[in-house]
Protein backbone atom coordinates (compact mmCIF):
# COMPACT_ATOMS: atom_id res chain seq x y z
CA UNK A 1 3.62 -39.45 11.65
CA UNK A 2 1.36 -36.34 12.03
CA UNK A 3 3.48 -33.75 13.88
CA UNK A 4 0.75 -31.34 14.55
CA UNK A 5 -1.16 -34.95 15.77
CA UNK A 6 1.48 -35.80 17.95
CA UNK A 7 2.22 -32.56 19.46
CA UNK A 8 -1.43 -32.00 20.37
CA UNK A 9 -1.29 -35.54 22.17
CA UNK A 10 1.89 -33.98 23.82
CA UNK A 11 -0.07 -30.96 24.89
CA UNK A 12 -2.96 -32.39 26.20
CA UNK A 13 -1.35 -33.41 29.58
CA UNK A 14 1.74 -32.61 31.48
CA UNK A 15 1.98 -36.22 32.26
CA UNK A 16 2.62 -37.06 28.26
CA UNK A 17 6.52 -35.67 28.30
CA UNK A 18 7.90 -39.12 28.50
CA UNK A 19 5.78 -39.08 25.26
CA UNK A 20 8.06 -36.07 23.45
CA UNK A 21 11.02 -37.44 24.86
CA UNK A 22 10.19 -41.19 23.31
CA UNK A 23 9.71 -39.38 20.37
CA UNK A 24 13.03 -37.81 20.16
CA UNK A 25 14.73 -41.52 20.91
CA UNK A 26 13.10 -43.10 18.08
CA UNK A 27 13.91 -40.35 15.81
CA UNK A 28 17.64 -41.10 16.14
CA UNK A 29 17.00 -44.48 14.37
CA UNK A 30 16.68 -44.25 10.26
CA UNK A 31 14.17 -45.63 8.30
CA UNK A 32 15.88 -48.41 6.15
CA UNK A 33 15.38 -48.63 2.13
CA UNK A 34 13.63 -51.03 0.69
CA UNK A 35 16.90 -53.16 0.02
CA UNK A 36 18.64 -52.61 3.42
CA UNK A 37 14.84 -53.93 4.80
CA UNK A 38 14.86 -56.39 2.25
CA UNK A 39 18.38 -58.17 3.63
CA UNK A 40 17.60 -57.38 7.11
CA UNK A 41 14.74 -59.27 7.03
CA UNK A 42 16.10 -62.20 5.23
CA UNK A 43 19.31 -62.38 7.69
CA UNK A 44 16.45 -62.67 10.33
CA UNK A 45 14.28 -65.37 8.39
CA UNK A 46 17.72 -67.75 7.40
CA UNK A 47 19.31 -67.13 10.38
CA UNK A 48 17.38 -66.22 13.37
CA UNK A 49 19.95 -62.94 13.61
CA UNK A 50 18.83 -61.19 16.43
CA UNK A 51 20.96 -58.23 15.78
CA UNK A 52 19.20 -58.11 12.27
CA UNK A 53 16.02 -58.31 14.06
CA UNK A 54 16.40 -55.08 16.61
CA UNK A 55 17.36 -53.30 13.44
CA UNK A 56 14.32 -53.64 11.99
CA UNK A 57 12.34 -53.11 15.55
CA UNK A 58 13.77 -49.71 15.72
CA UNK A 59 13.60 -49.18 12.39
CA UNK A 60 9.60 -48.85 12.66
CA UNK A 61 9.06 -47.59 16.35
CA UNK A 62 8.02 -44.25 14.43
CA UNK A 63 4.56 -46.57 12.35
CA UNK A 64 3.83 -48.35 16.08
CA UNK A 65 3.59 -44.20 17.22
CA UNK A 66 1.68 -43.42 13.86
CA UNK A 67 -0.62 -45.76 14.15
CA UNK A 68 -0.96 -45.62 18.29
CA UNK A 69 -2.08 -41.99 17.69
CA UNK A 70 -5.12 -43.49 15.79
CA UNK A 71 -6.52 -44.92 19.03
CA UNK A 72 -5.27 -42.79 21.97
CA UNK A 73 -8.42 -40.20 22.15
CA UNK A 74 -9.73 -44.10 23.69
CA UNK A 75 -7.02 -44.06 26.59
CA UNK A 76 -5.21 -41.16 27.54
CA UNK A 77 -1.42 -42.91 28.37
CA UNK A 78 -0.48 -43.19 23.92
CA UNK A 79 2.49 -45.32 25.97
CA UNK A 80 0.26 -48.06 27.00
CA UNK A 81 -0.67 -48.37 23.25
CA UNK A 82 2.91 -47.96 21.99
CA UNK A 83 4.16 -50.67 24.16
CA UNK A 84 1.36 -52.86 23.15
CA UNK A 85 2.00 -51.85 19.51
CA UNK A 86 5.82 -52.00 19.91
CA UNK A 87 4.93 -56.34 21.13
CA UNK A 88 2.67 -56.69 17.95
CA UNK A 89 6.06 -55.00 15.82
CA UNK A 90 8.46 -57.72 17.72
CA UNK A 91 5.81 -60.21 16.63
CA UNK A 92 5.81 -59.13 13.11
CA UNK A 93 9.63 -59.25 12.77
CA UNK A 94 9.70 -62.71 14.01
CA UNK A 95 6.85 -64.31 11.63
CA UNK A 96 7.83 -62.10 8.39
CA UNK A 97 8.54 -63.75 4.88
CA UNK A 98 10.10 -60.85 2.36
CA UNK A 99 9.50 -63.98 -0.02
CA UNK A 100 6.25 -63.30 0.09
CA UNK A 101 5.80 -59.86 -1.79
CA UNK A 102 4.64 -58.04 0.89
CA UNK A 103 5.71 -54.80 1.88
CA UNK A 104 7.32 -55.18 5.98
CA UNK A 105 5.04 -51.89 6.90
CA UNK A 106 2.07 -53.34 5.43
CA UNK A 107 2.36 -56.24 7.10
CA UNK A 108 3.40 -55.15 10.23
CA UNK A 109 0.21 -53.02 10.42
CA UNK A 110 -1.63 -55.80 11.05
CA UNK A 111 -0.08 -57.04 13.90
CA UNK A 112 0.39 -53.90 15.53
CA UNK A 113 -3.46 -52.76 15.43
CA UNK A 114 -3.81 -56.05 16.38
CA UNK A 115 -2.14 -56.24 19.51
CA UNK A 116 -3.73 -52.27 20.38
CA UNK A 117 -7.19 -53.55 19.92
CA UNK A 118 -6.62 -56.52 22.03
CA UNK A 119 -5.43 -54.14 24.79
CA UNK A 120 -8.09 -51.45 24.30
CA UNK A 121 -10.79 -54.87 24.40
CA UNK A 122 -9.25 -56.16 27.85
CA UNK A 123 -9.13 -52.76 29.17
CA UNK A 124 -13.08 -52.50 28.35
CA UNK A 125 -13.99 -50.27 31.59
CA UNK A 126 -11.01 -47.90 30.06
CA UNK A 127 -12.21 -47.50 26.39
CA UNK A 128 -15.84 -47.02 27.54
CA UNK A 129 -17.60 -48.92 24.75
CA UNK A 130 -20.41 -48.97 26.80
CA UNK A 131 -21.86 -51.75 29.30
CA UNK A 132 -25.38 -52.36 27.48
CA UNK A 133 -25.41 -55.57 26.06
CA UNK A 134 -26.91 -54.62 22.59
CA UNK A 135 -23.34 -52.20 22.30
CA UNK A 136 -21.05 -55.07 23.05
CA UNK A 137 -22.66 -56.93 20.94
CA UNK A 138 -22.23 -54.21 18.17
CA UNK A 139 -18.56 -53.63 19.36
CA UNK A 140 -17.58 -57.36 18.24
CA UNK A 141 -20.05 -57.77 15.40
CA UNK A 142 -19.51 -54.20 12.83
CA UNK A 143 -15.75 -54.79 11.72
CA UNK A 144 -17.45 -58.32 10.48
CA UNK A 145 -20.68 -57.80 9.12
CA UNK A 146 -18.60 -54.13 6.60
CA UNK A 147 -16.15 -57.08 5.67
CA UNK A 148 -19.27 -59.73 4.51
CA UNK A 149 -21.01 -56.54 2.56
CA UNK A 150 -17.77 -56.06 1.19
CA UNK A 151 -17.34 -59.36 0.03
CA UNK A 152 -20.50 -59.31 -1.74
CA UNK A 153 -19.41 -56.56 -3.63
CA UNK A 154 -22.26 -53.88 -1.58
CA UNK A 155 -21.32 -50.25 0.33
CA UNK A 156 -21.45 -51.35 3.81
CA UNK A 157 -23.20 -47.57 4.45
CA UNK A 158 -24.61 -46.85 7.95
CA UNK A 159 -28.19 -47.42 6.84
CA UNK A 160 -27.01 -50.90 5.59
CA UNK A 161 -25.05 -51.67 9.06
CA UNK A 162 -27.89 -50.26 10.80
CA UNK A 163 -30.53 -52.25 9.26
CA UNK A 164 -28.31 -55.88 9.13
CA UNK A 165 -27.33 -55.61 12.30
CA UNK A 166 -30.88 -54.54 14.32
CA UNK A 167 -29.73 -51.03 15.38
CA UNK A 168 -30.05 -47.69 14.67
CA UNK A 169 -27.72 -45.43 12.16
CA UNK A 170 -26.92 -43.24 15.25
CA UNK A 171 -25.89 -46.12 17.02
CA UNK A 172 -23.36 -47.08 14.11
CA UNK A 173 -21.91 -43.56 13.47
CA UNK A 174 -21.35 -43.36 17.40
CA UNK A 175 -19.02 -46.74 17.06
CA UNK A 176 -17.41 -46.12 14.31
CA UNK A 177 -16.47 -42.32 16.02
CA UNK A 178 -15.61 -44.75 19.03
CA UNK A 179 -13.92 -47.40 17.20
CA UNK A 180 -12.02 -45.80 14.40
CA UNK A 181 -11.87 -42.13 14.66
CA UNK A 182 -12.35 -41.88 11.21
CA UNK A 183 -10.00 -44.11 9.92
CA UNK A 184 -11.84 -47.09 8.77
CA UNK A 185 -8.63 -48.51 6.79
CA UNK A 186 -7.36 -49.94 9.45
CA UNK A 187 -6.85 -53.54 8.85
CA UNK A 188 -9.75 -54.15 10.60
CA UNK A 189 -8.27 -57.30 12.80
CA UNK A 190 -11.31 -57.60 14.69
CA UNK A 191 -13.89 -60.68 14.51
CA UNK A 192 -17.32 -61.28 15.72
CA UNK A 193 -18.98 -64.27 17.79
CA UNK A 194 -17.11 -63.13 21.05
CA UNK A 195 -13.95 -64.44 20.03
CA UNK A 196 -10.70 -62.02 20.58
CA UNK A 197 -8.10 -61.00 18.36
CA UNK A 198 -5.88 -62.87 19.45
CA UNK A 199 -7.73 -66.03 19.29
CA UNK A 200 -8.18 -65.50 15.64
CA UNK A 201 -4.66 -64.23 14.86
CA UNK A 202 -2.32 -65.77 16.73
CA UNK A 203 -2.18 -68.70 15.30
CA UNK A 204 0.07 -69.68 12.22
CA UNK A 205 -2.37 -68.46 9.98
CA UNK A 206 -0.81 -67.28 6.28
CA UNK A 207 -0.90 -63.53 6.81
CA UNK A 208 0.02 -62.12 3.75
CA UNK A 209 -2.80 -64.06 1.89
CA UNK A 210 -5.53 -62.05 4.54
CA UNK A 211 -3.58 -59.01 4.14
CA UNK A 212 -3.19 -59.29 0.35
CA UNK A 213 -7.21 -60.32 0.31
CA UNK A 214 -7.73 -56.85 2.46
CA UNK A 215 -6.07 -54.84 0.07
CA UNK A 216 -7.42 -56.67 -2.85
CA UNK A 217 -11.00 -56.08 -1.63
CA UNK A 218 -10.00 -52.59 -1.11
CA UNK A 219 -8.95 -51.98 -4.49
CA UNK A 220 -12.12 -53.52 -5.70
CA UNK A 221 -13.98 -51.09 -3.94
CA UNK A 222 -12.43 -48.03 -4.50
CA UNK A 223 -12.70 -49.22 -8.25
CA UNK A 224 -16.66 -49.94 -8.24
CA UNK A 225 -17.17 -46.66 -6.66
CA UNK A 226 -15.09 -45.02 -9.67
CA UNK A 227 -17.33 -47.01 -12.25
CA UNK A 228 -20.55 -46.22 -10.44
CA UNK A 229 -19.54 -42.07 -10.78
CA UNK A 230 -19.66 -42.98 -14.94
CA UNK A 231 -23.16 -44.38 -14.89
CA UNK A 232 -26.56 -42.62 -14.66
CA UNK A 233 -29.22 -42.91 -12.48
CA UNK A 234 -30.99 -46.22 -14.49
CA UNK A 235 -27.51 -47.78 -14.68
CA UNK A 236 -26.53 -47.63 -11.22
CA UNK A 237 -30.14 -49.16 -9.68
CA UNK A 238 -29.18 -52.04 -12.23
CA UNK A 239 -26.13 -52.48 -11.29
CA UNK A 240 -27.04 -52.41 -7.39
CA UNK A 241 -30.06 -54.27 -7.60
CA UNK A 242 -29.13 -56.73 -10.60
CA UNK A 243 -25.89 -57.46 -10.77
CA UNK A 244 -24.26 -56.56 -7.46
CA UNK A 245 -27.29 -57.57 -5.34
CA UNK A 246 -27.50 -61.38 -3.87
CA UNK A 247 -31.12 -61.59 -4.55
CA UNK A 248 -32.01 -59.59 -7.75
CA UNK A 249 -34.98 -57.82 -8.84
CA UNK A 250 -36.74 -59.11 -11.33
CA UNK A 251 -35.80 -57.26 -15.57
CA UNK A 252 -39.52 -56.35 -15.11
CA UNK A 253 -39.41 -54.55 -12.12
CA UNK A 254 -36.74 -52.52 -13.13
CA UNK A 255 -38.56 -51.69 -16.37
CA UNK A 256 -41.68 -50.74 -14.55
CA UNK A 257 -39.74 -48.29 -12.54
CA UNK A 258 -38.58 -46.60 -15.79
CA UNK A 259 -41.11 -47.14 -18.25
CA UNK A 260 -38.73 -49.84 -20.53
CA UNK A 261 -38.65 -52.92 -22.04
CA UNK A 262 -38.20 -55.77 -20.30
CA UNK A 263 -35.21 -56.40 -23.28
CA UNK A 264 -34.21 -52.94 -22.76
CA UNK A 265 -33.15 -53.28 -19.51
CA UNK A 266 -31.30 -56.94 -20.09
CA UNK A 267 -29.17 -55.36 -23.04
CA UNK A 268 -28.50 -52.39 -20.75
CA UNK A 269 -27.63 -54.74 -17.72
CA UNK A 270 -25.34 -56.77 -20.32
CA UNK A 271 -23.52 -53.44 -21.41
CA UNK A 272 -22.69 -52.30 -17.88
CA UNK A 273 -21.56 -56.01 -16.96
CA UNK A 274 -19.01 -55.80 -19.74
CA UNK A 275 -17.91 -52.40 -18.91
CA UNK A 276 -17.50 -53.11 -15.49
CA UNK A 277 -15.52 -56.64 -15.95
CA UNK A 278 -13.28 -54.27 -18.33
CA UNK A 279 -12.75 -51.67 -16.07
CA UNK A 280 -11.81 -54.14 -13.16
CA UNK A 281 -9.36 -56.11 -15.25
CA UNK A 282 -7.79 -52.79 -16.01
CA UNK A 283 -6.81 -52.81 -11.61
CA UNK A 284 -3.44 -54.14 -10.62
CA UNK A 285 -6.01 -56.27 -8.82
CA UNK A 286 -6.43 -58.53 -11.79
CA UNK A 287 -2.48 -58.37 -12.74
């Protein structure tokens, strides 16, 4: 956790020293190794242990704080968020499979911003989204429409946003401000069409494969916009609107905008395909 973070949350109100003195508690507790976590969790899995299982609640009180502090410039009492966070923690302890691969932090992320955005969503009046239908509608639909640009492999910039989803790029800066406070890694657990989280989540849907898909996406990402820094200006308009794009320009087109052969511009589109299928295979994505 950010101490400086914390400590201005602390000194933002008198009425936050239950806060310093909750984090003093859970700072008594140690954070397990990877093998202690490792047998904890199994002991809980084989045998329901419900000692095992307040272990390894305590043992992460401090990431339900760290990530709490992501969201409490939205609703001044951080406690209200930690105890919704701390219920999302409980849940992940319960529902956790070490057989799975998955790191317990990673996965317990999930359900923890899940459970914080469900409470920030019912308290509505509190977070003050905003009471205009066209923001509501913008509040449920962003987290979705990044994810579906994502998927197809495009930057979901605010221009993009802006444009898919009928607003303005102000309008999509000021939610993500709202939303995120900068951190847009943050599992994004949130779905469009009205639904809540917690329609979509809490069901007994496999977890690890959506947060395993997150970070594979993620990793795909950070690696296209690594390729993209090696290529020049020609190379990157193919590979945006060639072979990234779902409906291509035309080899023509893009050798009337730079004065090239129509077989120019296929060979080069070839060349940067290969590159790029080498350079992704080189990921622990592909492994």
């Amino acid at each position: 956790m950010n101490s400086m973070q914390a400590e201005n949350v602390v000194e933002s109100s008198q009425g936050l020293d239950p806060f310093r003195m909750y984090l003093y508690e859970i700072s008594k507790h140690p954070v397990l190794s990877k093998e202690a976590e490792r047998e904890i969790a199994e002991r809980i899995r084989l045998f329901k242990d419900k000692e095992a299982e307040q272990k390894l609640v305590v043992a992460n009180l401090r990431l339900v704080v760290k990530i709490a502090l992501d969201y409490y410039s939205y609703h001044l009492n951080v406690l209200d968020l930690i105890q919704e966070g701390n219920v999302g923690l409980l849940r992940a302890v319960r529902k956790y499979d070490p057989e799975r691969g998955t790191r317990f932090s990673t996965y317990a992320s999930f359900w923890i911003r899940a459970y914080i955005l469900k409470y920030l969503m019912d308290s509505w009046s509190i977070v003050k989204i905003g009471t205009k239908d066209s923001q509501r509608k913008l509040f449920y639909s962003l987290n979705k429409e990044k994810e579906k640009l994502e998927k197809a492999g495009i930057s979901p910039s605010a221009d993009v946003l802006a444009q898919n989803l009928d607003v303005s790029t102000a309008d999509i800066e000021d939610m993500e401000k709202r939303l995120y406070n900068g951190d847009v890694s943050l599992e994004d657990p949130l779905y469009g069409g009205g639904e809540e989280v917690m329609d979509t989540i809490g069901t007994d849907e496999d977890i690890e494969e959506t947060v395993a898909e997150k970070e594979k996406r993620e990793i795909f990402r950070t690696r296209l916009v690594e390729f993209k820094k090696m290529l020049n200006e020609k190379e990157r308009f193919i590979l945006d609107h060639r072979i990234m794009a779902e409906d291509p320009i035309t080899l023509r087109e893009i050798g009337e905008r730079f004065n090239t052969s129509r077989e120019s511009i296929r060979q080069l589109q070839s060349k940067i395909s290969r590159n790029l299928t080498r350079n992704l295979r080189s990921s622990v994505m592909w492994a």
